[in-house]
Protein backbone atom coordinates (compact mmCIF):
# COMPACT_ATOMS: atom_id res chain seq x y z
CA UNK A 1 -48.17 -8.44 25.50
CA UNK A 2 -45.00 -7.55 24.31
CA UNK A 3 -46.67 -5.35 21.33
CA UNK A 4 -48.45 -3.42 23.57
CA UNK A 5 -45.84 -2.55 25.73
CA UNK A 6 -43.71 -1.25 23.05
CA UNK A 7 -46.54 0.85 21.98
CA UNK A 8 -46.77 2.36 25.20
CA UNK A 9 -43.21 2.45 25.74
CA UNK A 10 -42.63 4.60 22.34
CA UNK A 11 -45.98 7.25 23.87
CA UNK A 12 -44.58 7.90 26.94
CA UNK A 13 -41.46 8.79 25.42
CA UNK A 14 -42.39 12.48 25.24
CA UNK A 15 -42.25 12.02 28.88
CA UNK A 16 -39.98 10.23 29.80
CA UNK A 17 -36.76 10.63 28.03
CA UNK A 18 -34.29 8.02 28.82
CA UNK A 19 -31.21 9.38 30.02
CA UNK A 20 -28.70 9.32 26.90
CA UNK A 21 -27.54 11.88 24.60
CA UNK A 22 -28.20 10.72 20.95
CA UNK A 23 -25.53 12.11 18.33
CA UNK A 24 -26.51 14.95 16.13
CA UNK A 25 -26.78 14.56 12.37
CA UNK A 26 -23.20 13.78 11.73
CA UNK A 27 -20.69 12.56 8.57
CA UNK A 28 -20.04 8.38 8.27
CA UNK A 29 -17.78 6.18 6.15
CA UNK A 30 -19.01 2.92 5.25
CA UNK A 31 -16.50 0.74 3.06
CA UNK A 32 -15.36 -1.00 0.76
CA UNK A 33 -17.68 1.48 -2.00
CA UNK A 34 -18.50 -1.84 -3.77
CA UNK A 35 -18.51 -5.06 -2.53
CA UNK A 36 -15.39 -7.63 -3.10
CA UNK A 37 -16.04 -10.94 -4.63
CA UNK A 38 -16.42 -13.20 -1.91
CA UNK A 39 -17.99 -10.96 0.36
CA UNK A 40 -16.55 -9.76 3.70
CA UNK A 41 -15.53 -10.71 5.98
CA UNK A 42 -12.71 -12.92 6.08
CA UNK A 43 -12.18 -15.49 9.38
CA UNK A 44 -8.56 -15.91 10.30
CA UNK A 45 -8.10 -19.61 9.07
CA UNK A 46 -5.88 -20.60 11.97
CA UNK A 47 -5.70 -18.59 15.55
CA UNK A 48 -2.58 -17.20 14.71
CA UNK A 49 -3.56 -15.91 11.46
CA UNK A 50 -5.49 -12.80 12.54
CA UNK A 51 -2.49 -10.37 10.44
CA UNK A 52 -3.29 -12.41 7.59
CA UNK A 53 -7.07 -11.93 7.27
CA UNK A 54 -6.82 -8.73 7.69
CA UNK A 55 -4.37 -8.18 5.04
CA UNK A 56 -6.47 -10.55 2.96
CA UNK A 57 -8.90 -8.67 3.56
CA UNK A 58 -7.44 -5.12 2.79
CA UNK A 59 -6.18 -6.22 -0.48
CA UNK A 60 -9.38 -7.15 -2.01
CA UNK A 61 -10.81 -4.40 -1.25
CA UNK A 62 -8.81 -1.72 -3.27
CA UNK A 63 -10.80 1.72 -4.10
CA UNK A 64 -9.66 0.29 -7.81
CA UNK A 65 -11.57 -2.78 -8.34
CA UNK A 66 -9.15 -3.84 -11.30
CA UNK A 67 -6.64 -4.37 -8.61
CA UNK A 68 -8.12 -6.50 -6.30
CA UNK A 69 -6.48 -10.12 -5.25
CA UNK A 70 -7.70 -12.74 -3.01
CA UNK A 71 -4.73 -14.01 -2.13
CA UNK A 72 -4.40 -17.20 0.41
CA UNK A 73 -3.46 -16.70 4.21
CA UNK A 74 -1.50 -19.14 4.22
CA UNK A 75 0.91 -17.13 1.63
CA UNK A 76 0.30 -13.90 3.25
CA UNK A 77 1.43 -15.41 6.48
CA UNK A 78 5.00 -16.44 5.04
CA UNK A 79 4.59 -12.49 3.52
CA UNK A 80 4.76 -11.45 7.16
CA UNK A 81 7.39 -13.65 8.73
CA UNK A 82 9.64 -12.77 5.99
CA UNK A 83 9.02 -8.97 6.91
CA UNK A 84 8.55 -9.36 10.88
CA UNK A 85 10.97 -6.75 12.65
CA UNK A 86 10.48 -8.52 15.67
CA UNK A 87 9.78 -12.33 14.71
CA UNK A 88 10.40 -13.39 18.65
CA UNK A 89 7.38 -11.42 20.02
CA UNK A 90 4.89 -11.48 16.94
CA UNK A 91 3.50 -13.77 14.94
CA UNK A 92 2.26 -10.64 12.85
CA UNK A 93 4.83 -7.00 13.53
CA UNK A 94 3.34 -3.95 11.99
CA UNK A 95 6.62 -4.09 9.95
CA UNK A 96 5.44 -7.49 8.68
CA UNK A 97 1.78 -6.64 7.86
CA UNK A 98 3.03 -3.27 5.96
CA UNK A 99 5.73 -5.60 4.20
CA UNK A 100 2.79 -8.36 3.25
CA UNK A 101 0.37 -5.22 1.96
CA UNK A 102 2.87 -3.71 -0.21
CA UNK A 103 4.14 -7.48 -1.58
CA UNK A 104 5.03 -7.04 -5.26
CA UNK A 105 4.28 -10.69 -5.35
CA UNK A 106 0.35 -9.90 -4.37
CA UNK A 107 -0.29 -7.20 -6.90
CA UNK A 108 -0.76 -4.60 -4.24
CA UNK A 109 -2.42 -1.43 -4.22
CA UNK A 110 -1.69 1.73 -1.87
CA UNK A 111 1.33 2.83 -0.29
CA UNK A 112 0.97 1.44 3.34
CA UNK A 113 2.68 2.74 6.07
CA UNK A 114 3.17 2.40 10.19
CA UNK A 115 1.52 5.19 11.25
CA UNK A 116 1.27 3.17 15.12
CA UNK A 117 1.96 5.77 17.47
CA UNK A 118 1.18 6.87 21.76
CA UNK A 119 -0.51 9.21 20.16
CA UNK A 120 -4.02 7.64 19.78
CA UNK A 121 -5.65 10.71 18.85
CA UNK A 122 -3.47 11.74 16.29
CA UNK A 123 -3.82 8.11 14.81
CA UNK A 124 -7.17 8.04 14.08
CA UNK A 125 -7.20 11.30 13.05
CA UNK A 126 -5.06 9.96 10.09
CA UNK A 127 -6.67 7.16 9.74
CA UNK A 128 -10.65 8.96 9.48
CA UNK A 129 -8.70 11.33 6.91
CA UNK A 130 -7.53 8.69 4.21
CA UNK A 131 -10.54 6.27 4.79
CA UNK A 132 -12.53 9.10 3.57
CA UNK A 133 -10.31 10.51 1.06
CA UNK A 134 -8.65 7.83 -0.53
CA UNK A 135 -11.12 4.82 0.58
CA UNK A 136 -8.80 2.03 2.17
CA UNK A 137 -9.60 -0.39 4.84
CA UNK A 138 -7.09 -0.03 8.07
CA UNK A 139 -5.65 -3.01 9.53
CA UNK A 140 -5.07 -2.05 13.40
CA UNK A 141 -4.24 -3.83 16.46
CA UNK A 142 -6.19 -3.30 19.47
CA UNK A 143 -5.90 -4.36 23.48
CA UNK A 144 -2.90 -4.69 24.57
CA UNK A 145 -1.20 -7.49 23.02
CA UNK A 146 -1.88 -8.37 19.46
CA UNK A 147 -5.01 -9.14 17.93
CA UNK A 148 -5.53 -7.19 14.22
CA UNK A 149 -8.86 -6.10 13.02
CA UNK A 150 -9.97 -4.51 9.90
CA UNK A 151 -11.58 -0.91 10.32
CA UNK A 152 -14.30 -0.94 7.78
CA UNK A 153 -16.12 2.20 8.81
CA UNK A 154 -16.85 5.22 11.15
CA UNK A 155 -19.01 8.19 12.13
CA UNK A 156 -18.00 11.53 13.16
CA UNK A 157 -19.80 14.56 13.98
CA UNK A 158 -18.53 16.34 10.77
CA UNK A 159 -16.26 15.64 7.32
CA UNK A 160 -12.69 14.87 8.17
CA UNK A 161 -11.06 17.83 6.93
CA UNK A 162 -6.92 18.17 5.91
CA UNK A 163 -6.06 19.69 9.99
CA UNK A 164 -8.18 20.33 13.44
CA UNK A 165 -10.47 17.74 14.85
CA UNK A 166 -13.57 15.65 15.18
CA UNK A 167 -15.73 13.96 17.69
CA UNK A 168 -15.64 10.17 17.22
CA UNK A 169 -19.04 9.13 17.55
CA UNK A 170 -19.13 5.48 16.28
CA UNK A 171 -16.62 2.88 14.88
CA UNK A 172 -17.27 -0.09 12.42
CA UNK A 173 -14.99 -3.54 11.92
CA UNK A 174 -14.33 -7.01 10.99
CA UNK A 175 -13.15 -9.24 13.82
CA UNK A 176 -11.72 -11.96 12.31
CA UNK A 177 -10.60 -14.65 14.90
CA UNK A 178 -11.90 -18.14 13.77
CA UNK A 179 -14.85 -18.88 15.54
CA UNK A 180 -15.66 -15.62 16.11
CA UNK A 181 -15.72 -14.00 13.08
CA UNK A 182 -17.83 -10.40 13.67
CA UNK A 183 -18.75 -7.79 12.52
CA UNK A 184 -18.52 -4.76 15.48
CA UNK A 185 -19.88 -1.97 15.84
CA UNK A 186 -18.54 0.02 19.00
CA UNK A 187 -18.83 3.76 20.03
CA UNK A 188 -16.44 6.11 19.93
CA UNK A 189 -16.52 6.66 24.37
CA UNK A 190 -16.14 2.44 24.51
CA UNK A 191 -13.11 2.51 21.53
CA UNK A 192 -10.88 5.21 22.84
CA UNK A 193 -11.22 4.19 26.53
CA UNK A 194 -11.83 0.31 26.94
CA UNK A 195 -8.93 -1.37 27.51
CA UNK A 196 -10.05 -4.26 24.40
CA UNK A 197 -10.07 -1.74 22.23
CA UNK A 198 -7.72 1.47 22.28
CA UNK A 199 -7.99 2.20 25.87
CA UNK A 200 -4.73 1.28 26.25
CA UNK A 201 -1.90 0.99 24.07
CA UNK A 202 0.41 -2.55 23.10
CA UNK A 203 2.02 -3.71 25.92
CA UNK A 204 5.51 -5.84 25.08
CA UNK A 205 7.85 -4.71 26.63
CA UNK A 206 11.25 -4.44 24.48
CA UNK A 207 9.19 -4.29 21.75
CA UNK A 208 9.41 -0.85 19.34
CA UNK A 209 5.74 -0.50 19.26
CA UNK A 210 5.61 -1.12 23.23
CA UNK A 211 3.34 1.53 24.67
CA UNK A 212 1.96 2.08 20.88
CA UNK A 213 -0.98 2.13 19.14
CA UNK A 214 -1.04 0.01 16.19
CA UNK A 215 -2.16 1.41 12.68
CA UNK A 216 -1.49 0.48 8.95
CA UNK A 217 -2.71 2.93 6.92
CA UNK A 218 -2.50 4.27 3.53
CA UNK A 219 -1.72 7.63 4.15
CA UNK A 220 -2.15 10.91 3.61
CA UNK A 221 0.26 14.20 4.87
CA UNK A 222 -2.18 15.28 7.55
CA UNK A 223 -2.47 17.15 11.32
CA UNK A 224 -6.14 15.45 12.11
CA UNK A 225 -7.01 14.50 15.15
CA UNK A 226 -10.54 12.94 17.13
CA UNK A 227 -12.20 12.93 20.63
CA UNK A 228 -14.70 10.95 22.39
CA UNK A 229 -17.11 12.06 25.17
CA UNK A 230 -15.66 10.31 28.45
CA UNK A 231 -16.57 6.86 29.37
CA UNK A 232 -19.61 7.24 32.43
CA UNK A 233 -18.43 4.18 34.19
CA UNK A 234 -19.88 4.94 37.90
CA UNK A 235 -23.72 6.14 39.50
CA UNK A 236 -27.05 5.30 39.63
CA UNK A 237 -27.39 1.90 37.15
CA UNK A 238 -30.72 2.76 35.12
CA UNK A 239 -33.75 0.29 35.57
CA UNK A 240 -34.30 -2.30 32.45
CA UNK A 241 -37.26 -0.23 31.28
CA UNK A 242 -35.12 3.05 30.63
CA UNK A 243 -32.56 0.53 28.87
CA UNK A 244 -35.14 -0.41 26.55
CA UNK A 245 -36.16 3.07 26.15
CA UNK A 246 -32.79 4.17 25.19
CA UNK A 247 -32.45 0.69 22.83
CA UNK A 248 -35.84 2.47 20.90
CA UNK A 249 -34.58 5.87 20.91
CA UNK A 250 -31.03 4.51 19.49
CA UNK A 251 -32.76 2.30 16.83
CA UNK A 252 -34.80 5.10 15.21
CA UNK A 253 -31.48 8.20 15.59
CA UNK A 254 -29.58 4.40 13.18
CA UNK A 255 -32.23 4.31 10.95
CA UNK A 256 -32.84 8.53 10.48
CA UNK A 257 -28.76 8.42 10.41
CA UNK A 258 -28.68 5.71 7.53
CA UNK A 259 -25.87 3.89 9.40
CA UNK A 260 -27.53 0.10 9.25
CA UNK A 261 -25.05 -0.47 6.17
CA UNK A 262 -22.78 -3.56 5.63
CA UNK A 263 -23.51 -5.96 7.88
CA UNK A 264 -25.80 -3.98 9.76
CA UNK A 265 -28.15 -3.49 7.22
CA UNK A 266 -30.52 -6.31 8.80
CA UNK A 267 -30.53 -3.37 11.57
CA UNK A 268 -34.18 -1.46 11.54
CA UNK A 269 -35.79 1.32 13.56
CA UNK A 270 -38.31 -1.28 14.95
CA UNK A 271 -35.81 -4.48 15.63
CA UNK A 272 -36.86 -6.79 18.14
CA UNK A 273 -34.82 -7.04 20.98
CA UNK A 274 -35.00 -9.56 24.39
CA UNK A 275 -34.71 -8.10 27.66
CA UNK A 276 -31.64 -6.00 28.62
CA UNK A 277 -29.75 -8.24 31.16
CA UNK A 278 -27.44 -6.29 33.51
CA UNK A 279 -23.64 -7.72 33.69
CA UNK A 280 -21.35 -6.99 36.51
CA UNK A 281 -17.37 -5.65 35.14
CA UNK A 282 -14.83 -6.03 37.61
CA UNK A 283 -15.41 -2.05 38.28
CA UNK A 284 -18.48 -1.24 36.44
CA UNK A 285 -21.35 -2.52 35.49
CA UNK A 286 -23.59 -3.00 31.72
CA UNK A 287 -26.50 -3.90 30.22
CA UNK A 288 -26.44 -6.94 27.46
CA UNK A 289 -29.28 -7.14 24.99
CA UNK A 290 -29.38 -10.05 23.06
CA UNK A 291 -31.46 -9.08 19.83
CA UNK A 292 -34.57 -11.47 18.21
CA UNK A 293 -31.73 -11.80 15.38
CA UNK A 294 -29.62 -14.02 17.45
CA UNK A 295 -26.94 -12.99 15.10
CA UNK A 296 -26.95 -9.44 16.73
CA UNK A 297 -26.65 -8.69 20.43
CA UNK A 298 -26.04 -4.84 21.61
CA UNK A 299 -24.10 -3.41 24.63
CA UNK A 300 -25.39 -0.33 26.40
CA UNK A 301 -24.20 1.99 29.26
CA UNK A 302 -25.97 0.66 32.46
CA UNK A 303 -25.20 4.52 33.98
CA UNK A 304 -26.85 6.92 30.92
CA UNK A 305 -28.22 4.42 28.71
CA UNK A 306 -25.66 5.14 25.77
CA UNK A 307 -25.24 3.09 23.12
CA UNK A 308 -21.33 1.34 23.82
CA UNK A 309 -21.22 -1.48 21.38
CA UNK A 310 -23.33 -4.29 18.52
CA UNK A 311 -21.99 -7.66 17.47
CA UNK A 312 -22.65 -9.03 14.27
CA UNK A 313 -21.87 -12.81 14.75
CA UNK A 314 -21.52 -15.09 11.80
CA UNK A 315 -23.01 -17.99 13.71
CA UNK A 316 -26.05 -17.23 16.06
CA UNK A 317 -25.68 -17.09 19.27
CA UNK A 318 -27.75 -18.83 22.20
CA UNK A 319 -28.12 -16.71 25.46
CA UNK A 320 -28.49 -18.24 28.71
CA UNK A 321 -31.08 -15.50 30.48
CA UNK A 322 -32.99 -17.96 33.93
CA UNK A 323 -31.50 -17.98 37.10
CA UNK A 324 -32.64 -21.37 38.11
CA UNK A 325 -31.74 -23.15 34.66
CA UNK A 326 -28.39 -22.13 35.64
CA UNK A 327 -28.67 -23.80 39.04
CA UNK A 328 -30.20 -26.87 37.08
CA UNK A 329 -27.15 -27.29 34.70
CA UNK A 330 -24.52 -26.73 37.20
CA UNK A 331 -26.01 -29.33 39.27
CA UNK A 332 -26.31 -31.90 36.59
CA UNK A 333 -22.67 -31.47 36.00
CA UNK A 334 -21.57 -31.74 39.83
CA UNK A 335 -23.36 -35.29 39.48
CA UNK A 336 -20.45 -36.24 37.33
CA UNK A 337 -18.49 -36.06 40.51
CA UNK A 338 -18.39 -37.67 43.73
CA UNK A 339 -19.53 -34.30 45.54
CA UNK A 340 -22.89 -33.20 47.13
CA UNK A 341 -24.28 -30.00 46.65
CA UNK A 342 -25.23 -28.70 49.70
CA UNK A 343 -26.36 -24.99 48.85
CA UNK A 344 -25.99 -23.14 45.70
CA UNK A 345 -25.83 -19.20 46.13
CA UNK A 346 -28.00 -16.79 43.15
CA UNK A 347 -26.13 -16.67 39.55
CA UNK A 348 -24.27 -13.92 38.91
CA UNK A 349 -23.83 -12.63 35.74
CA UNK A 350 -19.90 -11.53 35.00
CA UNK A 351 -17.37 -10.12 32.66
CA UNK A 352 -14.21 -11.87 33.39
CA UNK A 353 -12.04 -11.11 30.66
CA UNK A 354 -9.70 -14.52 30.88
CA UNK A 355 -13.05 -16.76 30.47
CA UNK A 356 -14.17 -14.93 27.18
CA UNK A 357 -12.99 -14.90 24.21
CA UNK A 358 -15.52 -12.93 22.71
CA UNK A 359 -15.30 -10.00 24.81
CA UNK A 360 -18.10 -8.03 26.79
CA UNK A 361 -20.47 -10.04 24.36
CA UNK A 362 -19.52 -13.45 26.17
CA UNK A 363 -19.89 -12.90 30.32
CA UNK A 364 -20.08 -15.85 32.68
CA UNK A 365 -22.36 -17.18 35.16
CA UNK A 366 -21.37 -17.65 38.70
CA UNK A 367 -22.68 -19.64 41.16
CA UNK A 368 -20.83 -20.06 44.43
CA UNK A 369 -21.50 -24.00 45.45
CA UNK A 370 -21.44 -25.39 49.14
CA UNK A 371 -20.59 -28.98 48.49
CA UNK A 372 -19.39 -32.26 50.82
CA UNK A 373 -15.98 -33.43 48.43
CA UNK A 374 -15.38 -37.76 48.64
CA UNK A 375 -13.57 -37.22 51.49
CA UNK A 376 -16.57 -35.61 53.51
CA UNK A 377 -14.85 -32.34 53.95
CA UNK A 378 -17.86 -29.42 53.32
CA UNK A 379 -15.96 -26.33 51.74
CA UNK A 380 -17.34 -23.59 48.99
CA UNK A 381 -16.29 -23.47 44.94
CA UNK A 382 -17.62 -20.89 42.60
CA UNK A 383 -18.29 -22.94 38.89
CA UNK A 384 -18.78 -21.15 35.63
CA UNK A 385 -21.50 -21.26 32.89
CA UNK A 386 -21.04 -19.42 29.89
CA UNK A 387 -24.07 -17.82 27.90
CA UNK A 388 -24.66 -20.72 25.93
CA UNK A 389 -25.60 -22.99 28.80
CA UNK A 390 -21.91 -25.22 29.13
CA UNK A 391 -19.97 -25.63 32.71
CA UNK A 392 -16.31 -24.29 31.92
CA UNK A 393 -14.71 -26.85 33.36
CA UNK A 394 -10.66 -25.59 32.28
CA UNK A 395 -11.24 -23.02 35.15
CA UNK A 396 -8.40 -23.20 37.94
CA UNK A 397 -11.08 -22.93 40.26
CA UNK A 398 -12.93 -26.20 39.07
CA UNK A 399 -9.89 -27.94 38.22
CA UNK A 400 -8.14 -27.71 41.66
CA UNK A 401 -11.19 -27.60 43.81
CA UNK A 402 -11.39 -25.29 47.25
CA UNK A 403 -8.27 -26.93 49.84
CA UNK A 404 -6.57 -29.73 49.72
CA UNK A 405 -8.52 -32.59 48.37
CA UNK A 406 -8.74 -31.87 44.37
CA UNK A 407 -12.44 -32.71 42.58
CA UNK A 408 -11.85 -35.87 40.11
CA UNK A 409 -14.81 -36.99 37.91
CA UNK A 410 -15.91 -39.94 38.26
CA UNK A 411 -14.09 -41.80 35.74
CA UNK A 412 -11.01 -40.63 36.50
CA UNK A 413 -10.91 -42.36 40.13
């Protein structure tokens, strides 16, 4: 059944064009020009160590191959602290990740410089420049406190050139917090206006890089700059059909395009892909699809069907999709405490950004409960389930309870 409705889905698309604009033919970088021995990417091998990767990874991936070094995190790391300008608010400064890159002691290659600026625009404009010209990586820090990333890639609507502009149509990089190790792949729109990415700029206060955005690049002397089309983040939220339609439309423009490079190159014109599943934001709302590949899952504009982002996860991931075997689990777990269940409202499916640590990729389920506490008091608490079917139980919510009379397991009475 499934077949067939893709077949008819991809007919009536002469009809029925979803509503999204798909890029023109336009210009892409995909790096490192040959592949570094090991592969990318490289997971941060402690939580704090996110800097370190991402040097790690920049350095084995010089233009000259002869100059490559795989050099250990754990050395890079006391790189970083030696060069921190700010050693009280960072584990990893932009001073100390430009002092670890150009670290006689690690061979180096390139002449890396801060280029962080409130500027965003002007940023990446440098940045596109030299990642075409003289074929770097870019370590940059995005949100807005620090978490460092490696920009492997991008796509424009035309060649960088020395001055003017570009559109910013797509962006490509290695996330490497352990556990979470990804490879993303986020439009332009969602990078220069979502506040995980460079929607907004660092925010530490007393800090030289407060109200910055972070960038270590090997530069060029150059007065580029790049734009986005805004961020539709209000209106009429398409159906789940149009999603899908957009999802084929997008496929086949990423296959025409050549971009399924890296590690998207598992990525084909006719991918298989679950049913979009629509997540509520705190002020806007997007469809999730989870891909066959349960590697891959895909983020798209629930207002004009755009693509907004694709996650490349080194493990697979396990999506959580029925309503009732929500209810089910939550239940199960409320047995391990002395409380009845009295009601339990529909699931809702949420992006709460404390609860995930994998971004828009990793919402929540919500269930409001109406439940009768040990003491015989009846009074409402909302539990959590995360994608992957487990209870969060380190929520304030669930760890205080609703009033007065805190919820103890069992075992703990």
């Amino acid at each position: 059944m499934r077949s067939n409705y893709i077949v008819i889905t991809l007919l009536l698309l002469a009809l029925f064009h979803p509503a999204v604009t798909v890029p023109a033919a336009a210009y892409s970088v995909f790096l490192p020009d040959a592949a570094p021995s090991p592969p990318l990417p490289y997971a941060a091998e402690q939580d704090h160590y996110s800097g370190s990767a991402c040097v790690q990874m920049a350095l084995n991936t010089c233009p000259n191959a002869s100059l490559r070094h795989l050099n250990s995190q754990d050395d890079i790391y006391a790189s970083i602290m030696s060069h921190n300008a700010e050693p009280a608010l960072w584990f990893s400064d932009p001073t100390g990740v430009r002092g670890a890159l150009s670290d006689p002691s690690f061979s180096p290659c390139g002449h890396w410089v801060d280029f962080s600026s409130a500027d965003k625009n002007s940023v990446l404009g440098k940045m596109v420049y030299y990642m075409d010209t003289l074929r770097y990586l870019a370590p940059v820090s995005i949100g807005n406190s620090e978490h460092w990333v490696t920009i492997i890639g991008y796509q424009t609507d035309a060649k960088p050139s020395y001055s003017g502009s570009v559109a910013l149509q797509n962006v490509f990089f290695y996330d490497p917090l352990p556990g979470n190790v990804a490879a993303m792949w986020v439009s332009g729109t969602v990078w220069l206006s979502d506040p995980s990415y460079w929607g907004v700029p660092l925010n530490k206060t007393g800090s030289a890089w407060h109200n910055k955005y972070i960038a270590i690049i090997e530069p060029p002397k150059t007065t580029f700059t790049v734009n986005a089309r805004k961020w539709l983040l209000e209106g009429h939220i398409l159906s789940v059909e149009k999603i899908e339609r957009a999802m084929m439309v997008w496929l086949k423009t990423v296959h025409e395009q050549k971009l399924a490079l890296g590690p998207f190159k598992t990525l084909s014109d006719d991918e298989k892909f679950e049913k979009p599943i629509l997540v509520k934001a705190e002020k806007y709302s997007y469809y999730l699809v989870p891909f066959k590949d349960s590697h891959m899952s895909a983020i798209f504009n629930a207002y004009d069907g755009s693509f907004e982002e694709l996650q490349y996860a080194k493990q697979p991931r396990m999506f959580v999709f029925n309503r009732e075997a929500v209810n089910d689990g939550i239940k199960r777990i409320m047995r391990e405490y002395d409380v009845d269940v009295i009601k339990t409202a529909r699931a809702e499916l949420l992006y709460k950004p404390e609860l995930s640590r994998s971004g828009r990729f990793a919402p929540v389920w919500e269930v409001q409960l109406t439940i009768r506490d040990a003491q015989g008091k009846e009074r409402q608490l909302p539990v959590f389930m995360d994608m992957e079917g487990q209870v969060l139980k380190k929520t304030k919510e669930f760890e205080r309870g609703i009033g007065s009379h805190p919820i103890k397991p069992k075992a703990a009475r």
